[in-house]
PDB file of N, CA and C in Angstrom:
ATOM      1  N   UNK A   1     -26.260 -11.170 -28.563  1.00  0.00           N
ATOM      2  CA  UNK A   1     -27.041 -12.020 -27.680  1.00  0.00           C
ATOM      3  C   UNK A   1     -26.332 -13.356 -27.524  1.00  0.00           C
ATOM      4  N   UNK A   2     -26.262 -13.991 -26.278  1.00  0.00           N
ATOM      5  CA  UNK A   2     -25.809 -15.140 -26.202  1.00  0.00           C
ATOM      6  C   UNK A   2     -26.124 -16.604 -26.073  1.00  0.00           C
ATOM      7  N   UNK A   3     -25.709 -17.294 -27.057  1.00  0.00           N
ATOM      8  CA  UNK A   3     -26.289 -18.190 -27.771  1.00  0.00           C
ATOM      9  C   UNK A   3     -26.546 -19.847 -26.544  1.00  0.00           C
ATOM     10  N   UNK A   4     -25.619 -19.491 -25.453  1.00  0.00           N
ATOM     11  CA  UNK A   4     -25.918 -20.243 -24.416  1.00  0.00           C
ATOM     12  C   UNK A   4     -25.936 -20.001 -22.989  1.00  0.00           C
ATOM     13  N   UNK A   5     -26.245 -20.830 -22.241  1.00  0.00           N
ATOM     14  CA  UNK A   5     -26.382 -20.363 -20.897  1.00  0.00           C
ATOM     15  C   UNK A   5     -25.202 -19.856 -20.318  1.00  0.00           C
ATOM     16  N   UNK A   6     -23.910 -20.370 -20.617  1.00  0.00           N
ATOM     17  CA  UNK A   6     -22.734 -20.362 -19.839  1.00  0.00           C
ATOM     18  C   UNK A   6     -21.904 -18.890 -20.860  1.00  0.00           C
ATOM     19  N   UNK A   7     -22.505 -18.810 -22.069  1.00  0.00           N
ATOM     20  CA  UNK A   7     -22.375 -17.677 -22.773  1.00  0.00           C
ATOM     21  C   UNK A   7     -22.944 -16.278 -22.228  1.00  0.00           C
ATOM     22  N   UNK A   8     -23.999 -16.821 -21.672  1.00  0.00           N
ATOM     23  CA  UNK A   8     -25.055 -15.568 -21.247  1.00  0.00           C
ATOM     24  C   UNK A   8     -24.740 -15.002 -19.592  1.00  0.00           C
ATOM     25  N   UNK A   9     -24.146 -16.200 -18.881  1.00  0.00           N
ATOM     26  CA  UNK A   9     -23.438 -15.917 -17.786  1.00  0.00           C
ATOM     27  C   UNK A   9     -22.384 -14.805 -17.431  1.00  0.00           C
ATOM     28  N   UNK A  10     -21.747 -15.889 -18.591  1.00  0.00           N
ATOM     29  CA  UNK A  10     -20.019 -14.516 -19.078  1.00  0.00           C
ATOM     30  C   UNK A  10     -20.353 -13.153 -19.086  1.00  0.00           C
ATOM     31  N   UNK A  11     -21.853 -12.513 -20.071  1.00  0.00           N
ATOM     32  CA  UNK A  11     -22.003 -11.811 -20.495  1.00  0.00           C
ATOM     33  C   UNK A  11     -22.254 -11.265 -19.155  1.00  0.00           C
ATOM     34  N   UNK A  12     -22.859 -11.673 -18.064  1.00  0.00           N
ATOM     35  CA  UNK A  12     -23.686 -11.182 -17.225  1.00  0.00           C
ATOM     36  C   UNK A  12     -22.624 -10.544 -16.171  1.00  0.00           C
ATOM     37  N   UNK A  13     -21.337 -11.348 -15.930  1.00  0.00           N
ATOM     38  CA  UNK A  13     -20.308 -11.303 -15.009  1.00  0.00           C
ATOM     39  C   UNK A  13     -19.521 -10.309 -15.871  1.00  0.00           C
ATOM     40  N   UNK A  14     -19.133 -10.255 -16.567  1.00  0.00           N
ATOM     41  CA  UNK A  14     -18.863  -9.109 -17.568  1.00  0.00           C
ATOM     42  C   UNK A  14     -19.124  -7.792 -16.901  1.00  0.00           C
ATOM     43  N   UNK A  15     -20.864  -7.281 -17.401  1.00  0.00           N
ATOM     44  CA  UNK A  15     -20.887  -6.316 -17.037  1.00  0.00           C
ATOM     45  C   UNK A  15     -20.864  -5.897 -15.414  1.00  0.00           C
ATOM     46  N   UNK A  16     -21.291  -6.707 -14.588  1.00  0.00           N
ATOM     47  CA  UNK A  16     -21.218  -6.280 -13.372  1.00  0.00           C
ATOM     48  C   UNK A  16     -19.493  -5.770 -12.640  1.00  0.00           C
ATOM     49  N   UNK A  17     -18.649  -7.387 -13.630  1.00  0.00           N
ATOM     50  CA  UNK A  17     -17.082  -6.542 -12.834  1.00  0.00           C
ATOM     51  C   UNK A  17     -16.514  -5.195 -13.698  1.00  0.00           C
ATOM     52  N   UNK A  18     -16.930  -4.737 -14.867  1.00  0.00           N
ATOM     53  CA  UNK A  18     -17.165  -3.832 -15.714  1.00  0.00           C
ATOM     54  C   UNK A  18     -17.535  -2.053 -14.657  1.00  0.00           C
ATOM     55  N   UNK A  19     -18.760  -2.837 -14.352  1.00  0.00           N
ATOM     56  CA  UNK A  19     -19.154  -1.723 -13.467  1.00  0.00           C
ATOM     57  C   UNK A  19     -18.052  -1.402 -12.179  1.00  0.00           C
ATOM     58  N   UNK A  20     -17.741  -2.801 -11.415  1.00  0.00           N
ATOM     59  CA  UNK A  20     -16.939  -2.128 -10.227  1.00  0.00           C
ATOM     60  C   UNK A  20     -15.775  -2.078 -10.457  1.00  0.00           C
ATOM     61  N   UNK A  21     -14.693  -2.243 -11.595  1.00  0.00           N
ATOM     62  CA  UNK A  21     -13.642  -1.768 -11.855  1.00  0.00           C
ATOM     63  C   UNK A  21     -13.482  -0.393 -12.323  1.00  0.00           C
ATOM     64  N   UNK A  22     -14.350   0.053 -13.036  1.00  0.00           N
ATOM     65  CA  UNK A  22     -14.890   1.663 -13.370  1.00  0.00           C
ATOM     66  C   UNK A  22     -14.628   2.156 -11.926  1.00  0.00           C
ATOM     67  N   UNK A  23     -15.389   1.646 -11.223  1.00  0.00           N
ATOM     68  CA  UNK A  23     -16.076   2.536  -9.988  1.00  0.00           C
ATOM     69  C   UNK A  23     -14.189   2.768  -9.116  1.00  0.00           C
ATOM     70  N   UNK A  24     -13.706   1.471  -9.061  1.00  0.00           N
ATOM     71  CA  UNK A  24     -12.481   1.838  -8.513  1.00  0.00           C
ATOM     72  C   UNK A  24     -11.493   2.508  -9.061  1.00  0.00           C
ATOM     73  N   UNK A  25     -11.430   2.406 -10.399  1.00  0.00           N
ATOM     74  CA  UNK A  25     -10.653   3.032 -11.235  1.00  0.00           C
ATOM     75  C   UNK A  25     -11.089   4.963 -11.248  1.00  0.00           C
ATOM     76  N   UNK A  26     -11.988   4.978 -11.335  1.00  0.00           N
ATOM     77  CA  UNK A  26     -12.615   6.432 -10.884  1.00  0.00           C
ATOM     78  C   UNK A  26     -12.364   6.855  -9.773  1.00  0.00           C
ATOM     79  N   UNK A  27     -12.300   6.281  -8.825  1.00  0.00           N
ATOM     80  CA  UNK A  27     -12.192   6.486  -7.116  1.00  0.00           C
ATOM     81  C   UNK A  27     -10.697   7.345  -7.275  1.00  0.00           C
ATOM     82  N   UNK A  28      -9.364   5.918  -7.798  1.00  0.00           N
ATOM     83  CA  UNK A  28      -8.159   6.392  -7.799  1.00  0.00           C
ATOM     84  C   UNK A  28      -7.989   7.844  -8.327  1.00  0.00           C
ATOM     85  N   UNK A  29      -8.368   7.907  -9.232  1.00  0.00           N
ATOM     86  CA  UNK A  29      -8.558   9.350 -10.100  1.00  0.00           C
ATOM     87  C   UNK A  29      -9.014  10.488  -9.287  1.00  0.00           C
ATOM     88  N   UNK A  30     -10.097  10.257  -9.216  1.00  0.00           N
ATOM     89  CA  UNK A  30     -10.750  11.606  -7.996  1.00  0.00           C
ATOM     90  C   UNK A  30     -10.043  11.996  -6.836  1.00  0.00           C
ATOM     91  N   UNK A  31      -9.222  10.942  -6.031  1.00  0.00           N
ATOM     92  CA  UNK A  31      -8.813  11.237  -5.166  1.00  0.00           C
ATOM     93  C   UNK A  31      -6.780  11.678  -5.167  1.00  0.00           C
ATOM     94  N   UNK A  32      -6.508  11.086  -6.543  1.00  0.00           N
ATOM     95  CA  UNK A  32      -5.264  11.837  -7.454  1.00  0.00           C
ATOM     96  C   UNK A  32      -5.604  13.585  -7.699  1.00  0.00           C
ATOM     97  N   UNK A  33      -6.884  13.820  -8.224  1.00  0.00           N
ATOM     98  CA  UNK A  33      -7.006  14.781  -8.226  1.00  0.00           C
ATOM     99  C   UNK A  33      -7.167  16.097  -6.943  1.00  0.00           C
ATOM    100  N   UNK A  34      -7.918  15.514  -5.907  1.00  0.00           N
ATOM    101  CA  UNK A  34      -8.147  15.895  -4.680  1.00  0.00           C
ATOM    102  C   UNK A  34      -6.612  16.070  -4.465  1.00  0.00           C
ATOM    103  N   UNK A  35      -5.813  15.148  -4.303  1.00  0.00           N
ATOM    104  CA  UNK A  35      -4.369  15.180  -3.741  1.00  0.00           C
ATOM    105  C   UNK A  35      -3.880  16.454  -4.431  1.00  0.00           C
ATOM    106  N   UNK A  36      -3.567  16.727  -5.725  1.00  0.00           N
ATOM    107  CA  UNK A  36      -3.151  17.926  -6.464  1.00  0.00           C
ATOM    108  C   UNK A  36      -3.960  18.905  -6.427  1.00  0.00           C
ATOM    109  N   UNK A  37      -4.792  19.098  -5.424  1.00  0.00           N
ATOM    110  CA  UNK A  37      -5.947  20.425  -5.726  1.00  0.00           C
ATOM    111  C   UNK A  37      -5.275  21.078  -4.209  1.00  0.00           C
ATOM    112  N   UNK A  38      -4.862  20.040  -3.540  1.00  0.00           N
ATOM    113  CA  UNK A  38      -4.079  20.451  -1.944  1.00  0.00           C
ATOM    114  C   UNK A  38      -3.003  21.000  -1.933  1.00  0.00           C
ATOM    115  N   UNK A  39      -2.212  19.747  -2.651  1.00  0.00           N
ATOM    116  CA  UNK A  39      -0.726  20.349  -2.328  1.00  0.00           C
ATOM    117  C   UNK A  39      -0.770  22.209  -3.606  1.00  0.00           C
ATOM    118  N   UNK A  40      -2.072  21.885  -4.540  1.00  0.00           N
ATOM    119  CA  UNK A  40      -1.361  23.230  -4.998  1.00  0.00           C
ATOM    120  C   UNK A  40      -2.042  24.141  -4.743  1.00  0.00           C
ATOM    121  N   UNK A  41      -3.136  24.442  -3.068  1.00  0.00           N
ATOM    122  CA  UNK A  41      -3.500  25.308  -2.544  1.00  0.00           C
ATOM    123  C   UNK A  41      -2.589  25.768  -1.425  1.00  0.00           C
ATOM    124  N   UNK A  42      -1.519  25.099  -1.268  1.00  0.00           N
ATOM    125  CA  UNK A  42      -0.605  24.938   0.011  1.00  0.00           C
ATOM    126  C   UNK A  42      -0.510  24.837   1.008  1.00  0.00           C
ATOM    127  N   UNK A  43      -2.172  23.895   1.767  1.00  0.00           N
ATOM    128  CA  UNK A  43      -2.402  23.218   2.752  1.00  0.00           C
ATOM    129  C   UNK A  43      -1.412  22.636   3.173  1.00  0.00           C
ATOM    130  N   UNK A  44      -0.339  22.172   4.001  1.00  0.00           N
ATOM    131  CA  UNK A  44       0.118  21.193   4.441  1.00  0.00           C
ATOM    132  C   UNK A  44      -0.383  20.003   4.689  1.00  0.00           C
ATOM    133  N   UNK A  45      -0.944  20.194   5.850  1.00  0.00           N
ATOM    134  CA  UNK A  45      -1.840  19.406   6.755  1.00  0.00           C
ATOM    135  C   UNK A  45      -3.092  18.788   6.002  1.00  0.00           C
ATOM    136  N   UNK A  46      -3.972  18.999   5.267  1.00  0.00           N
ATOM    137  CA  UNK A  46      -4.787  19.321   4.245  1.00  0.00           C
ATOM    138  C   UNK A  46      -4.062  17.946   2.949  1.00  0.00           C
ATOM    139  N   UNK A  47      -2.933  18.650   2.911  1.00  0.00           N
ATOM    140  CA  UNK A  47      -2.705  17.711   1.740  1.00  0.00           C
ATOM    141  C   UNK A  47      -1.519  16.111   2.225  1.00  0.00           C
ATOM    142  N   UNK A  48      -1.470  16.405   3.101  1.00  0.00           N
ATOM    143  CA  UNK A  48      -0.838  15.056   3.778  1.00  0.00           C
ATOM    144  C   UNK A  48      -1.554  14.390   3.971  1.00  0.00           C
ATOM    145  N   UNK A  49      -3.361  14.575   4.443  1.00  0.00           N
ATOM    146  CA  UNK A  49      -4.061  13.832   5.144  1.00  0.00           C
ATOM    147  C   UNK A  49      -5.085  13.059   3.169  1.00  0.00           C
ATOM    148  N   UNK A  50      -4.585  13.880   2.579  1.00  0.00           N
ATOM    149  CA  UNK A  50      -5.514  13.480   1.273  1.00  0.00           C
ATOM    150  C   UNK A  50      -4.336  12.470   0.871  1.00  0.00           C
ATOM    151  N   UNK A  51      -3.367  12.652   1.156  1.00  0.00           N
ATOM    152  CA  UNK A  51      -2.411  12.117   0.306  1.00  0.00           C
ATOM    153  C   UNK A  51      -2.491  10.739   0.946  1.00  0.00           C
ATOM    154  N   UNK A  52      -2.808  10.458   2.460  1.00  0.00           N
ATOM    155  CA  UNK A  52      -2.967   9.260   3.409  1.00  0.00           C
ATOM    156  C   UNK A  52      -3.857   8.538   2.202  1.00  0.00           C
ATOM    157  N   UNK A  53      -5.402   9.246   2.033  1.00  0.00           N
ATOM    158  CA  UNK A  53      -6.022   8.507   1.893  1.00  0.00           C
ATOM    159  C   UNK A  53      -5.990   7.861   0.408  1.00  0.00           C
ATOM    160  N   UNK A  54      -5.205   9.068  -0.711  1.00  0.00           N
ATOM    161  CA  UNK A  54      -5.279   9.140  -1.660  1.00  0.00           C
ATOM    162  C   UNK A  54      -4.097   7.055  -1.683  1.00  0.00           C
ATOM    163  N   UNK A  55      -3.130   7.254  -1.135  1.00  0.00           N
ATOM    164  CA  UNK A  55      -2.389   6.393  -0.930  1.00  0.00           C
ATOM    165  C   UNK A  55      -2.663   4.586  -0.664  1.00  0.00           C
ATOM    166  N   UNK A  56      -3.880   5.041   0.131  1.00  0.00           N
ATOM    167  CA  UNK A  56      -5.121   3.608   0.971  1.00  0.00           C
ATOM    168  C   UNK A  56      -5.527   3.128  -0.238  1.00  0.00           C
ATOM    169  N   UNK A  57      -6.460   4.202  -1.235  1.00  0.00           N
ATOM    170  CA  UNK A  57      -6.909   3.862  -2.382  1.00  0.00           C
ATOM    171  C   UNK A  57      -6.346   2.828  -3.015  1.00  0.00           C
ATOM    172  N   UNK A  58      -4.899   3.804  -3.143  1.00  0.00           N
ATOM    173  CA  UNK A  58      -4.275   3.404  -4.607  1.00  0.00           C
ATOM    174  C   UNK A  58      -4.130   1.708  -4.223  1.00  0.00           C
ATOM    175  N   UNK A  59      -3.626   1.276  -3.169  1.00  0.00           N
ATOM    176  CA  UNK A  59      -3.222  -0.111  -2.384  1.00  0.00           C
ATOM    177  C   UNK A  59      -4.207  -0.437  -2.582  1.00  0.00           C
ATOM    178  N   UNK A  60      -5.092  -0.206  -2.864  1.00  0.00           N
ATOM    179  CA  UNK A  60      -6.524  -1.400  -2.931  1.00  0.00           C
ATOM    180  C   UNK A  60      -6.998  -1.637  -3.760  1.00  0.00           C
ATOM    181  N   UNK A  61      -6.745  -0.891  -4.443  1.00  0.00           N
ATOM    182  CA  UNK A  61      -6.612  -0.628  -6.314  1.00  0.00           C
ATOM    183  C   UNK A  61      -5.981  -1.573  -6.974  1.00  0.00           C
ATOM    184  N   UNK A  62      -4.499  -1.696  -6.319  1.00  0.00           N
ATOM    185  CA  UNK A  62      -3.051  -2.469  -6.719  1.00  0.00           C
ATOM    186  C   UNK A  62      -3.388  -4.243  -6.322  1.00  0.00           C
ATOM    187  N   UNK A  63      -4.107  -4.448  -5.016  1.00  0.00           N
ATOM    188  CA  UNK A  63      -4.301  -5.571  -4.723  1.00  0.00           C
ATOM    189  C   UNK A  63      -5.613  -6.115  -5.069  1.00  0.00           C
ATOM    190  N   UNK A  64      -6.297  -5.200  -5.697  1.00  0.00           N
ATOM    191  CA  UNK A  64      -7.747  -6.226  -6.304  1.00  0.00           C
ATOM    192  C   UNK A  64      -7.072  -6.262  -7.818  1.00  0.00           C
ATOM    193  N   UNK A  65      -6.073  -5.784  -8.382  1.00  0.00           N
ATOM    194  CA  UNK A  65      -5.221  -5.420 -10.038  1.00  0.00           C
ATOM    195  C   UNK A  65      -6.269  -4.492 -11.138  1.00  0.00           C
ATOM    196  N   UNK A  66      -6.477  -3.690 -10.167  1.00  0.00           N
ATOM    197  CA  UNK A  66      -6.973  -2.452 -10.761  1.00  0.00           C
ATOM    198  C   UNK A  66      -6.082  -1.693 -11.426  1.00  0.00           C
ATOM    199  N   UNK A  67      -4.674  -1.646 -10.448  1.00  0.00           N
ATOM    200  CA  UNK A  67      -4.017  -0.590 -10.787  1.00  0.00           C
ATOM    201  C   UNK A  67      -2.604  -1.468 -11.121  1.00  0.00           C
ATOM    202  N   UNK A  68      -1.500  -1.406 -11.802  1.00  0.00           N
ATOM    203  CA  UNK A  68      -0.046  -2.094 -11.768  1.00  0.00           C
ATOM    204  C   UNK A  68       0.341  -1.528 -10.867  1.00  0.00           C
ATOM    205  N   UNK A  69       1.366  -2.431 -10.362  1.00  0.00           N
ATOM    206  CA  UNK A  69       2.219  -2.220  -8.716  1.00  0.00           C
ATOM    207  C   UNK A  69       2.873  -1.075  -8.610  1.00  0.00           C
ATOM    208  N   UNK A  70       3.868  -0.910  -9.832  1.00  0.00           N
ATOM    209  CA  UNK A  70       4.604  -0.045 -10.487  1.00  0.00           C
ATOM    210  C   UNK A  70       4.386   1.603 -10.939  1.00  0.00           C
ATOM    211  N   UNK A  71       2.983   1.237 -11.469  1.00  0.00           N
ATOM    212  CA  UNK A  71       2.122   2.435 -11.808  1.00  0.00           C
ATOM    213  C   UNK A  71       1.831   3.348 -10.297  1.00  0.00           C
ATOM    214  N   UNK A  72       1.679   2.226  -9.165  1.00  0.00           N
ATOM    215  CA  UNK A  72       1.088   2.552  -8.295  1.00  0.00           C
ATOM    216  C   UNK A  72       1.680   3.052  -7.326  1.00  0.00           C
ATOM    217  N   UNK A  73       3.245   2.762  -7.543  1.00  0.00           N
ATOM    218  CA  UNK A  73       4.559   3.320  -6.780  1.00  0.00           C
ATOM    219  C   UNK A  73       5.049   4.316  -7.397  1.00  0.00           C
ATOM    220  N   UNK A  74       5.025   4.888  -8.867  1.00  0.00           N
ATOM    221  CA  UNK A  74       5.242   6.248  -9.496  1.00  0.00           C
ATOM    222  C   UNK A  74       4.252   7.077  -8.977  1.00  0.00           C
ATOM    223  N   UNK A  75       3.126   7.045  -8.808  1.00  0.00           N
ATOM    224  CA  UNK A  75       1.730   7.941  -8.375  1.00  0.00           C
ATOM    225  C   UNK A  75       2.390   8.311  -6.941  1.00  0.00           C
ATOM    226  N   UNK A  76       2.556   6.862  -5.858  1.00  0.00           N
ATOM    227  CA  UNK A  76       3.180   7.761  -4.469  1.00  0.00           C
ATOM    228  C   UNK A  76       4.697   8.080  -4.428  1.00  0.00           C
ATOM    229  N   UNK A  77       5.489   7.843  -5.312  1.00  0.00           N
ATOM    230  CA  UNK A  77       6.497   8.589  -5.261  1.00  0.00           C
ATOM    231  C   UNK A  77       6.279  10.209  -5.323  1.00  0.00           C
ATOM    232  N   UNK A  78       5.743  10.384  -6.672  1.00  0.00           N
ATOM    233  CA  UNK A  78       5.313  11.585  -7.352  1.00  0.00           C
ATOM    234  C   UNK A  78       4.929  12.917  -5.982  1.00  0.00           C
ATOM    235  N   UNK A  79       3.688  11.928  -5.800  1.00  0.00           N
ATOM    236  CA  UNK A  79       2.955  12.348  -4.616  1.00  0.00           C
ATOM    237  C   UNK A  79       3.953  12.963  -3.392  1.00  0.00           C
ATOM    238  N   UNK A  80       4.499  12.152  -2.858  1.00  0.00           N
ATOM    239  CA  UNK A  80       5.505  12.312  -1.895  1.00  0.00           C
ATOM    240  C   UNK A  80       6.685  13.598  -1.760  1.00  0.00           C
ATOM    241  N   UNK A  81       7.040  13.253  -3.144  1.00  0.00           N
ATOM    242  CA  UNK A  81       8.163  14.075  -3.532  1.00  0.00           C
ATOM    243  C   UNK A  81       7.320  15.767  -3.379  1.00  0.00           C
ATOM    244  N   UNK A  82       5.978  15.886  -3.707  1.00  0.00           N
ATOM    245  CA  UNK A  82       5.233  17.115  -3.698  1.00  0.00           C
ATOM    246  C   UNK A  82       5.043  17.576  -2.720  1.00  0.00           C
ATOM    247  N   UNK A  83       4.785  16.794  -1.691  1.00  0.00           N
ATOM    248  CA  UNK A  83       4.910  16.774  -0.214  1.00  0.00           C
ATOM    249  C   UNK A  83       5.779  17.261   0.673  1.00  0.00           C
ATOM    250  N   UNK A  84       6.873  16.821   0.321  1.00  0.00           N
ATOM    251  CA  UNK A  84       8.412  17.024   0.968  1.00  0.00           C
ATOM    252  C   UNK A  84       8.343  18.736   0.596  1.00  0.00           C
ATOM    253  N   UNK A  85       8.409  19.043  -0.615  1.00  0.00           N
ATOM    254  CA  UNK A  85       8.292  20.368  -1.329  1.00  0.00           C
ATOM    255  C   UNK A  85       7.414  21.784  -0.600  1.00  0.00           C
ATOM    256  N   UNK A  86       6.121  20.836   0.002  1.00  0.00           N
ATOM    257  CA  UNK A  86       5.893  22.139   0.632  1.00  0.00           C
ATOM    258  C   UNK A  86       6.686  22.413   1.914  1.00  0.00           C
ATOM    259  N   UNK A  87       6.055  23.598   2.193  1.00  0.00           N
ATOM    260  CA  UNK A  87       6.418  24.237   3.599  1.00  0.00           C
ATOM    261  C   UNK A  87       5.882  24.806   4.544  1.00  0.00           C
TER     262      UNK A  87
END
């Protein structure tokens, strides 16, 4: 429990950005997964268009610092390279 107002604030701002960093951090994930559920049904089309969005995510992820820049350029490399692969 917090012993002052500006203590009890923290606590309060805490959990709320708590909650929406989860929520984005989950988003990236689900839609990482969506991306690999495509390319390994062998949609083309299907998995280019997940991969668009999967991609939007990740950038919004990277610029609120949900995600590292770096982290976030191995995921669409990865991605990409899976891409190129189908046929």
């Amino acid at each position: 429990m917090a012993n002052t107002p500006s203590a009890a604030k923290r606590a309060r701002q805490t959990t709320v950005r708590t909650l929406v960093n989860r929520r984005i951090e989950s988003s990236v994930k689900n839609r990482l997964k969506f991306v690999r559920e495509k390319i390994a049904s062998g949609d083309k089309a299907a998995a280019v268009s997940a991969a668009q969005v999967f991609v939007s995510t990740l950038d919004k992820a990277v610029k609120t610092g949900n995600v590292h820049r770096n982290s976030a350029s191995r995921h669409k490399t990865i991605v990409a390279k899976a891409l190129a692969a189908l046929k």
